[in-house]
C-alpha atoms as a PDB file:
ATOM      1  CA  UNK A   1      37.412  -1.076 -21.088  1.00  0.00           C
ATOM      2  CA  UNK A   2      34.982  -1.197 -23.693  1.00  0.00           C
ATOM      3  CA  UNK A   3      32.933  -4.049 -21.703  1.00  0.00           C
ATOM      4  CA  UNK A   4      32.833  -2.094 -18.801  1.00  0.00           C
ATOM      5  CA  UNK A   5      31.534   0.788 -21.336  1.00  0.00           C
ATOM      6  CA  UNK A   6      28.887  -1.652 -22.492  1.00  0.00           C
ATOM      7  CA  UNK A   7      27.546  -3.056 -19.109  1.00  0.00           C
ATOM      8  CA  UNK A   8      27.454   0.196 -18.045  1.00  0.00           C
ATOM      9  CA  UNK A   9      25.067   1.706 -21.011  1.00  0.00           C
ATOM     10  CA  UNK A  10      23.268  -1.033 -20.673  1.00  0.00           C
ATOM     11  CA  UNK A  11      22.585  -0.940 -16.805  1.00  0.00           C
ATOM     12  CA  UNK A  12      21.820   2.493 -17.819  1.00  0.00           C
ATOM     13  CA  UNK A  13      19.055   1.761 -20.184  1.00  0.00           C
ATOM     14  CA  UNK A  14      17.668  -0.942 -17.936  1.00  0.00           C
ATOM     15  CA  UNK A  15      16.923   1.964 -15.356  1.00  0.00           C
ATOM     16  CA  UNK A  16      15.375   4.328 -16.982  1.00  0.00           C
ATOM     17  CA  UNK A  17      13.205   1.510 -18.555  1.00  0.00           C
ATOM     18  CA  UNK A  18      11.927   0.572 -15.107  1.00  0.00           C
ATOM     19  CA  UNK A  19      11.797   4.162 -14.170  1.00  0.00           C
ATOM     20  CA  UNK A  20       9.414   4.642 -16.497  1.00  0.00           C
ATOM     21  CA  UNK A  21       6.740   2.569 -15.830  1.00  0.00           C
ATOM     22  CA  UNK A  22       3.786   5.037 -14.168  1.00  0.00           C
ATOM     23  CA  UNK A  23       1.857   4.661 -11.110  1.00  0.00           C
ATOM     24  CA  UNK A  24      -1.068   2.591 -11.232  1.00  0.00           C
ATOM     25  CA  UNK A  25      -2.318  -1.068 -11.771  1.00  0.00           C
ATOM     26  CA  UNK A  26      -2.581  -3.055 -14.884  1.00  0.00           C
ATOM     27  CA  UNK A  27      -4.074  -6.384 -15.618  1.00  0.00           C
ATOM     28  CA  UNK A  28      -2.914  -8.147 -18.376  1.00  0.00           C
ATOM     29  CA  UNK A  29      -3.868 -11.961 -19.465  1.00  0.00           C
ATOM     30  CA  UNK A  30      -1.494 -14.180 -19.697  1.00  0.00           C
ATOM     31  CA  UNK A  31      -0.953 -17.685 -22.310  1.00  0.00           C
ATOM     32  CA  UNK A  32      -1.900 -20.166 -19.755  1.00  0.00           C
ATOM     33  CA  UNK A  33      -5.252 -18.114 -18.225  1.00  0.00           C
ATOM     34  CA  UNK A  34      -3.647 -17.123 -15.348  1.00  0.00           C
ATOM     35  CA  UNK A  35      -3.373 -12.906 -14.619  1.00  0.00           C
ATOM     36  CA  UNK A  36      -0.150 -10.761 -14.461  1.00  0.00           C
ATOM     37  CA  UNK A  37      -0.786  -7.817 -12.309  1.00  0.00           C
ATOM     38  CA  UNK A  38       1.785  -5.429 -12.484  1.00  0.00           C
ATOM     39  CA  UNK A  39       2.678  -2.820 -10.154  1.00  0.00           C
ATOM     40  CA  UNK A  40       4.256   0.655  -9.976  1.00  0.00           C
ATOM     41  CA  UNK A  41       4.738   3.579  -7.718  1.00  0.00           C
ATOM     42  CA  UNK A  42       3.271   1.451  -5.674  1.00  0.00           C
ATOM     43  CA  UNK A  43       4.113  -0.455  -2.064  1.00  0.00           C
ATOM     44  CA  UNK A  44       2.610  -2.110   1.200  1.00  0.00           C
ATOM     45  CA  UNK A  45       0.102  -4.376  -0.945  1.00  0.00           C
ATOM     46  CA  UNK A  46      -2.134  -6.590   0.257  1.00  0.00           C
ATOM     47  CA  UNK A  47      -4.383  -9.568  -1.204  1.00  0.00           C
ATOM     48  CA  UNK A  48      -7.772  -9.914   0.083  1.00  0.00           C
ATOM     49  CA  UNK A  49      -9.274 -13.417  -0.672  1.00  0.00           C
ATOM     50  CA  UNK A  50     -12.631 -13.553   0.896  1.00  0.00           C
ATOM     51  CA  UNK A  51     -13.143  -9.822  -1.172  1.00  0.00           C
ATOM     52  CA  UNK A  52     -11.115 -11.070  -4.013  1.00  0.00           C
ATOM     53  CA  UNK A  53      -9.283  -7.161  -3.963  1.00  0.00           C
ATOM     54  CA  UNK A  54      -5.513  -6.230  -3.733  1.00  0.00           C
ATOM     55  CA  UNK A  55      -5.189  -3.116  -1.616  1.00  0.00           C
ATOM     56  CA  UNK A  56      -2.322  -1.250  -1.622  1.00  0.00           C
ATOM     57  CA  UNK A  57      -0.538   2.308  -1.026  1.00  0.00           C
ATOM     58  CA  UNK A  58      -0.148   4.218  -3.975  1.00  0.00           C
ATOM     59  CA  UNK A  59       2.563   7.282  -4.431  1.00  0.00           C
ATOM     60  CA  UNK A  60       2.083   9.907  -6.454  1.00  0.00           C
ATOM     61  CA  UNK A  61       3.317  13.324  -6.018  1.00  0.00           C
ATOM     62  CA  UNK A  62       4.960  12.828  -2.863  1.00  0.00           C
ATOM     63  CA  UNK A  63       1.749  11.768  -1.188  1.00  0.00           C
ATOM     64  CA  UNK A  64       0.471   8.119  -0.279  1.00  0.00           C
ATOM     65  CA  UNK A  65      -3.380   7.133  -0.681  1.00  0.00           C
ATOM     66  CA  UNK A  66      -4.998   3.768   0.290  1.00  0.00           C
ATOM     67  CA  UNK A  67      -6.317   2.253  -2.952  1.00  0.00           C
ATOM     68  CA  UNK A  68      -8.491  -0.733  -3.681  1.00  0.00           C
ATOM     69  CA  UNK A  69      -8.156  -2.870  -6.837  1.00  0.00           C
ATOM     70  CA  UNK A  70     -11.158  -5.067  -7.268  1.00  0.00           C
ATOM     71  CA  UNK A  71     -10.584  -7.812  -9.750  1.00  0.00           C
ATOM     72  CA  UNK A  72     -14.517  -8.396 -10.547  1.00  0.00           C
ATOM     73  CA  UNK A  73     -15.059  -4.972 -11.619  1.00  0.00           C
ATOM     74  CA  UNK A  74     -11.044  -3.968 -12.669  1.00  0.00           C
ATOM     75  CA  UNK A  75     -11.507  -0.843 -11.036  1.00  0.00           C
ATOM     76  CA  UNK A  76      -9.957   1.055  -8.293  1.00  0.00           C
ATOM     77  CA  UNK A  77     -10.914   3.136  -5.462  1.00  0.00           C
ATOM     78  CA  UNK A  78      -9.364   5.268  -3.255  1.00  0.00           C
ATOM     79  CA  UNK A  79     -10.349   4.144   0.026  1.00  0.00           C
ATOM     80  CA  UNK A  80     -10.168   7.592   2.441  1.00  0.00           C
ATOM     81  CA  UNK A  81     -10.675  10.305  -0.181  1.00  0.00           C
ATOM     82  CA  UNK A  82      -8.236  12.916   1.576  1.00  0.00           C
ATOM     83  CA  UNK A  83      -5.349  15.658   1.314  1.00  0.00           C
ATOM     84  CA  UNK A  84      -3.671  13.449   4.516  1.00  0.00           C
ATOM     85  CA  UNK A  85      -1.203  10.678   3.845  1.00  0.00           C
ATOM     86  CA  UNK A  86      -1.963   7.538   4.570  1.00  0.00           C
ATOM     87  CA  UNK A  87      -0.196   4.040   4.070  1.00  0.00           C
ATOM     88  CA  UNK A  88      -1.764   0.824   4.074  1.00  0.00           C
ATOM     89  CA  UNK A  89      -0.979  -1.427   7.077  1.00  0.00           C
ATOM     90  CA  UNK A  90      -2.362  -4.506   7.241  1.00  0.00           C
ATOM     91  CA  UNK A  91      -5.952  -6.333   6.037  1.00  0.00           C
ATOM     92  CA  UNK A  92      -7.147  -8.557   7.242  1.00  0.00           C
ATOM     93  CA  UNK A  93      -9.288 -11.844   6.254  1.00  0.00           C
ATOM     94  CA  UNK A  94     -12.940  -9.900   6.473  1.00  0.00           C
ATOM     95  CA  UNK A  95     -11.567  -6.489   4.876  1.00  0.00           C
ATOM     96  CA  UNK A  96     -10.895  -4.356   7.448  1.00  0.00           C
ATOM     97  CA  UNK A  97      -7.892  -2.453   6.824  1.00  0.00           C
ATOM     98  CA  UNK A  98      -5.285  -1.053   9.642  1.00  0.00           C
ATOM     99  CA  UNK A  99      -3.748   2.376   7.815  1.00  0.00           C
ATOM    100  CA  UNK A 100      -1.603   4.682   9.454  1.00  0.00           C
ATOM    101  CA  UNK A 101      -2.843   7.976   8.666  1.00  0.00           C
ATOM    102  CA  UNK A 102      -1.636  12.103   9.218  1.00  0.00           C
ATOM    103  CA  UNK A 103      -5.229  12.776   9.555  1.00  0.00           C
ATOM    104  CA  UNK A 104      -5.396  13.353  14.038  1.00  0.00           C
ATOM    105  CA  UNK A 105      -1.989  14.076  14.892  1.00  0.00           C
ATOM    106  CA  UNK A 106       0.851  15.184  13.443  1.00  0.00           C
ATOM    107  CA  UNK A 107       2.961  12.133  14.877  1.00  0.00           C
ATOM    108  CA  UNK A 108       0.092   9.939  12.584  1.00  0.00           C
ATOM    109  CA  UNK A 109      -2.273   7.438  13.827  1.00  0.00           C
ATOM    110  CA  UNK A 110      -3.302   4.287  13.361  1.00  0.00           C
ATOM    111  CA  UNK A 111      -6.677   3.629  12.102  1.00  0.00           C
ATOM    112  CA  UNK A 112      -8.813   0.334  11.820  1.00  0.00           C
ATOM    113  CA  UNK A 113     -11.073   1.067   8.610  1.00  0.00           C
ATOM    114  CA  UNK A 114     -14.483  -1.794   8.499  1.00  0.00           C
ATOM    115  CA  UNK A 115     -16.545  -1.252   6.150  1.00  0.00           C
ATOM    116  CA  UNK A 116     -17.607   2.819   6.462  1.00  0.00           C
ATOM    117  CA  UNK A 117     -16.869   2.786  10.422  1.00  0.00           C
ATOM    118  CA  UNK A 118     -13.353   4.301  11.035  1.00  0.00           C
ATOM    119  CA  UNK A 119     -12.170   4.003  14.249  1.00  0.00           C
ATOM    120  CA  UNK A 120      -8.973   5.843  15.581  1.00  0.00           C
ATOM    121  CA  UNK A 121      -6.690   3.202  17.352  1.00  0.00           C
ATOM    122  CA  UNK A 122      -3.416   5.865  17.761  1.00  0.00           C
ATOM    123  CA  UNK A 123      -2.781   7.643  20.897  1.00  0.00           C
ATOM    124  CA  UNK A 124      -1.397  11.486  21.045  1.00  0.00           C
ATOM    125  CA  UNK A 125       2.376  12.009  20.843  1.00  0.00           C
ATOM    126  CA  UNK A 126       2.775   8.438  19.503  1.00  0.00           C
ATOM    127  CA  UNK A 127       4.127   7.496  16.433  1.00  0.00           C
ATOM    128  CA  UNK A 128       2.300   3.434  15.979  1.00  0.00           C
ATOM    129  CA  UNK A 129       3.899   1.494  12.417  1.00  0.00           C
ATOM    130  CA  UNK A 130       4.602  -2.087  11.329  1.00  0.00           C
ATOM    131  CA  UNK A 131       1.291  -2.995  12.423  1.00  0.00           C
ATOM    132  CA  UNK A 132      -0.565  -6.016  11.753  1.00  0.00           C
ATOM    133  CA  UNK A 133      -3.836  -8.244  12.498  1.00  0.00           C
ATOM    134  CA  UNK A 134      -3.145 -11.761  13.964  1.00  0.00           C
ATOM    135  CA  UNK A 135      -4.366 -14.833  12.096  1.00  0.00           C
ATOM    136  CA  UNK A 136      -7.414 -14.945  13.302  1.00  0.00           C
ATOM    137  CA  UNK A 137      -8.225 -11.140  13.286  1.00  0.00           C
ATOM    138  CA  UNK A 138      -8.762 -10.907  16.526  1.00  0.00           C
ATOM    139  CA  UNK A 139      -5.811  -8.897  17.755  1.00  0.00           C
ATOM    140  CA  UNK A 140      -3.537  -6.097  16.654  1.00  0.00           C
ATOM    141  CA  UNK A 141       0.062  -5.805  17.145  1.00  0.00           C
ATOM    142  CA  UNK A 142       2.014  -2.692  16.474  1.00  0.00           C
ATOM    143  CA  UNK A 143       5.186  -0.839  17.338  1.00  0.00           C
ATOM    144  CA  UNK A 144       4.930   2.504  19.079  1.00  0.00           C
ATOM    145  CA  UNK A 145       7.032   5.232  19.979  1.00  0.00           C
ATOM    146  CA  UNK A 146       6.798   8.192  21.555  1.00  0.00           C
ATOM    147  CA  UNK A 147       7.891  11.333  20.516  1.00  0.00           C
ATOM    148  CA  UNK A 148      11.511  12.239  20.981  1.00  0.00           C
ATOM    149  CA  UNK A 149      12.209   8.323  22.197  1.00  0.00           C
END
């Protein structure tokens, strides 16, 4: 009984520990050179190489913003400044980003960010997730249902 008690308290402890930890990004040096980014409040992330920037979906307050993390400068920036909710998708090897986004339709929509040009892959009534760029970039894949299907 009084194991149980202690696994218990300390299964406790161990999650409000971890609930703890904030939203955001940190970047801490490790012994051997190498970095330790640590995450939380945070999910669909995604590593750039030829930008050398971890993009990623950040939570906070019951709303989800595109942010990217560049390691250069240690910075972040929200990616589409807005009061929709967006989740990060895919990137892809140049840096364009596929987010799904509340912005056009109330179903969401998927949108293919390059650069400044955003372009507005979702049709109407259609709900488009789990999408992704091929290899090669070249091609989009994505699962899409219609409303009430």
């Amino acid at each position: 009984m009084r194991s149980k008690l202690i696994i218990f308290l300390l299964f406790f402890f161990l999650g409000i520990g971890g609930c703890s930890l904030k939203s955001g990004i940190r970047q801490e040096p490790a012994p051997n050179g190498q970095v330790d980014v640590r995450l939380g409040g945070i999910e669909s992330v995604r590593f750039c190489s030829a930008s050398g920037s971890l993009y990623y979906t950040v939570i906070e307050n019951n709303n989800r913003q595109v942010i990217k993390y560049d390691f250069t400068t240690q910075k972040r920036y929200a990616i589409l400044s807005s009061s929709y909710e967006e989740k990060l998708e895919d990137v892809d090897s140049r840096g364009a980003l596929l987010v799904f986004t509340d912005k056009y339709d109330v179903q969401g929509d998927l949108v293919l960010l390059h650069g400044s040009k955003e372009t507005n892959l979702g049709k109407p009534f259609v709900r488009e997730s789990l999408s992704r760029f091929s290899p090669d970039g070249s091609l989009i894949a994505t699962l899409a249902r219609e409303r009430d299907k």
